[in-house]
N, C-alpha and C. Protein backbone atom coordinates (compact mmCIF):
# COMPACT_ATOMS: atom_id res chain seq x y z
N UNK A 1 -21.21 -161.78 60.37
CA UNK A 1 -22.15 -161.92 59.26
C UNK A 1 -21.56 -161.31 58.00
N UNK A 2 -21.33 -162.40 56.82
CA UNK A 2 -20.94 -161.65 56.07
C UNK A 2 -22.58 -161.23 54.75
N UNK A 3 -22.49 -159.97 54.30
CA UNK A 3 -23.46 -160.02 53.27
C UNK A 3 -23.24 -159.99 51.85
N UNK A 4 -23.38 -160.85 51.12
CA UNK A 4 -23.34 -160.85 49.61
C UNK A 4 -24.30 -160.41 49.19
N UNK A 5 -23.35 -159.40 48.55
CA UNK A 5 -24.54 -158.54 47.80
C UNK A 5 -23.31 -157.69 46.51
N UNK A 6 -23.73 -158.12 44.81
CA UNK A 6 -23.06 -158.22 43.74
C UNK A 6 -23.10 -157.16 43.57
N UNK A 7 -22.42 -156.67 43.10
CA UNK A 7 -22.37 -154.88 42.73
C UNK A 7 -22.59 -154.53 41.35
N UNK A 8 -23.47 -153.76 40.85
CA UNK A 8 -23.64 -153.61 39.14
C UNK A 8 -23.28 -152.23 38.84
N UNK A 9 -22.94 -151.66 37.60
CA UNK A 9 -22.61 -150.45 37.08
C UNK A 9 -24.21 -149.98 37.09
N UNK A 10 -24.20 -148.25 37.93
CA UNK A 10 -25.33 -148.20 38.14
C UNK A 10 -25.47 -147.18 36.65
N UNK A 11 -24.36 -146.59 36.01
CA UNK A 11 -24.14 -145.34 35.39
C UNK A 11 -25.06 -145.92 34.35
N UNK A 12 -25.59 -144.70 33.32
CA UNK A 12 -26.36 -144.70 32.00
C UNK A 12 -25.24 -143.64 31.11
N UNK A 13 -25.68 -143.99 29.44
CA UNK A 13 -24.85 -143.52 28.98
C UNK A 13 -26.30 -142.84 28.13
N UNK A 14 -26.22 -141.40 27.70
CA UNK A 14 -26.93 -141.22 26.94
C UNK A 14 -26.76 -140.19 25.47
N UNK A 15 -25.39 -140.07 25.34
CA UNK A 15 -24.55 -139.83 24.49
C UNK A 15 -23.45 -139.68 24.01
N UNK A 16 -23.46 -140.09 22.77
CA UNK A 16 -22.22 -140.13 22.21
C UNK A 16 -20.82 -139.56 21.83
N UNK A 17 -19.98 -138.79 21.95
CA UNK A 17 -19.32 -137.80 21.48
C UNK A 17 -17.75 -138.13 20.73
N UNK A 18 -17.66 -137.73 19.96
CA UNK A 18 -16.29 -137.86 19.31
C UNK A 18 -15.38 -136.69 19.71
N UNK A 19 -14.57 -137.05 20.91
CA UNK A 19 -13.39 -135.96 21.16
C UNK A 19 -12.24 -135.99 20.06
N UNK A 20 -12.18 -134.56 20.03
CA UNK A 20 -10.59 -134.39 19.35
C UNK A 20 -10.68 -134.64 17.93
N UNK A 21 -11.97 -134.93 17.49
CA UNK A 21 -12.10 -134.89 16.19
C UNK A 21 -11.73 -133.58 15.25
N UNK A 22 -12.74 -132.73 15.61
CA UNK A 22 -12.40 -131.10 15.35
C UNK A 22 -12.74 -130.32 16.18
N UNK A 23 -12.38 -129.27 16.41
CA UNK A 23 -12.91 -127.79 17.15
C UNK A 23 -13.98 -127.01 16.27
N UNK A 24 -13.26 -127.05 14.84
CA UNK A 24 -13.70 -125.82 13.48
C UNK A 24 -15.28 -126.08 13.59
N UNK A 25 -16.10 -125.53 13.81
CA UNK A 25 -17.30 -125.48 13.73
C UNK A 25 -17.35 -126.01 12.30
N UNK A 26 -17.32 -125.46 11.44
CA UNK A 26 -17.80 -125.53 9.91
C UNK A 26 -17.41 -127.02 9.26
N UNK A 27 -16.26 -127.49 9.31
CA UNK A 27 -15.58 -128.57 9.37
C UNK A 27 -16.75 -129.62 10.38
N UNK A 28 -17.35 -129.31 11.12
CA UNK A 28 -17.76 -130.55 11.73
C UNK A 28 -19.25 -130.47 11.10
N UNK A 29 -19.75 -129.39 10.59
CA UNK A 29 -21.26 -129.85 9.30
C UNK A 29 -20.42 -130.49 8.17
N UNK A 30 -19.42 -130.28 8.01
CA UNK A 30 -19.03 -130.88 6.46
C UNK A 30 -18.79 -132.69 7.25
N UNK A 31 -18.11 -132.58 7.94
CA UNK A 31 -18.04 -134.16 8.64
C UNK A 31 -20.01 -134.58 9.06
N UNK A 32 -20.26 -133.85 9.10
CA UNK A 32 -21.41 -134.74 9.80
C UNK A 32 -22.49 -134.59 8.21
N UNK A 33 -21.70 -134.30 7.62
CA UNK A 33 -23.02 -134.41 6.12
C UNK A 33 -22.22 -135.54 5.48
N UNK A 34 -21.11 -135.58 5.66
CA UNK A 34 -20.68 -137.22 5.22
C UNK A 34 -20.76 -137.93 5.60
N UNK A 35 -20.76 -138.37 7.12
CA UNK A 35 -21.00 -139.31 7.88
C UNK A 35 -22.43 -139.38 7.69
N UNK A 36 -23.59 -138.50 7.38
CA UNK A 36 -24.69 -138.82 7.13
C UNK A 36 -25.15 -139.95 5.84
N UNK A 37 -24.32 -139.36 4.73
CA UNK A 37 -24.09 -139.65 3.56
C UNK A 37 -23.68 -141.37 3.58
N UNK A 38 -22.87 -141.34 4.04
CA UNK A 38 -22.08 -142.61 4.05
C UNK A 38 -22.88 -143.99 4.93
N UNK A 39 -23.80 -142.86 5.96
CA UNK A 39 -24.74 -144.17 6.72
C UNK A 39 -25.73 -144.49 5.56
N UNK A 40 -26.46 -143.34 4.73
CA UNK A 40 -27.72 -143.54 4.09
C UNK A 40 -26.93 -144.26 2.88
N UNK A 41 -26.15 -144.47 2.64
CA UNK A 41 -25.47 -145.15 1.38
C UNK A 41 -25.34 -146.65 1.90
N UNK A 42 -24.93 -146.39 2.91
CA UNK A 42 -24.49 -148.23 3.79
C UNK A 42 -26.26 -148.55 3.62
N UNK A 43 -26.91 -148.10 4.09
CA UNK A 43 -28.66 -148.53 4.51
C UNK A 43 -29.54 -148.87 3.04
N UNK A 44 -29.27 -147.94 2.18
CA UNK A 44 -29.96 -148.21 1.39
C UNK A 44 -29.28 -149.30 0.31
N UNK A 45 -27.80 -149.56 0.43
CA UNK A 45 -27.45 -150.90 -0.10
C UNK A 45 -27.38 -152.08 0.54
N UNK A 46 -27.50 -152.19 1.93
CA UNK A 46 -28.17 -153.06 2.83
C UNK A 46 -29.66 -153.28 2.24
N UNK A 47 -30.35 -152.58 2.13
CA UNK A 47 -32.05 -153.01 2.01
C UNK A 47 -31.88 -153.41 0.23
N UNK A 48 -30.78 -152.54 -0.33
CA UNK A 48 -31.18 -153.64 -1.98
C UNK A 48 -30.30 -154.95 -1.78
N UNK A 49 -29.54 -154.98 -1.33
CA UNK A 49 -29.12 -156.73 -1.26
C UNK A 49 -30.12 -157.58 -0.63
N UNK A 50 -30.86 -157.08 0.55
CA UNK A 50 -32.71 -157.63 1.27
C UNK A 50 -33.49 -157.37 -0.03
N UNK A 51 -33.88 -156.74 -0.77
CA UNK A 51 -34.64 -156.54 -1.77
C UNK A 51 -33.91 -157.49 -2.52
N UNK A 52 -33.36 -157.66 -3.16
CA UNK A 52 -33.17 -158.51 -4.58
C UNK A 52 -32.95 -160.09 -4.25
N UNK A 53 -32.27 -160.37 -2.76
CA UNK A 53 -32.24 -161.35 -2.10
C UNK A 53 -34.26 -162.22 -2.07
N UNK A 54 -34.96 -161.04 -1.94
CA UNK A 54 -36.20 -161.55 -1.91
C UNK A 54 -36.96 -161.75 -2.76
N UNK A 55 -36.53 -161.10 -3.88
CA UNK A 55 -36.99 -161.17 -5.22
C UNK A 55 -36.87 -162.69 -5.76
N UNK A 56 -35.36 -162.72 -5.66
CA UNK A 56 -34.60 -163.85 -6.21
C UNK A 56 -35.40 -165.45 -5.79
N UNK A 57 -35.98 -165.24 -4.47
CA UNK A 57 -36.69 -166.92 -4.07
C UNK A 57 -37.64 -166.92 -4.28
């Protein structure tokens, strides 16, 4: 008897981490206030190109 039976990845991932980036404590608030910076800059010129895009029709 053979049984088929498919095998799936049972693992969960539930965070993220950037190795080897830095050790320096202080250095990684200055990285993570730019990387903050740089998302809220991407987002809020994402929503004015949606904003003026909607204006415009």
């Amino acid at each position: 008897l053979q049984h088929s039976k498919t095998l799936e990845n049972q693992s969960s991932l539930t965070e993220f981490i950037l190795l080897g980036l830095t050790d320096v404590s202080e250095l990684k608030v200055i990285l993570f206030v730019c990387f903050l910076m740089l998302y809220i800059l991407t987002l809020v010129g994402n929503i004015s190109i949606m904003v003026v895009t909607l204006m415009d029709n």
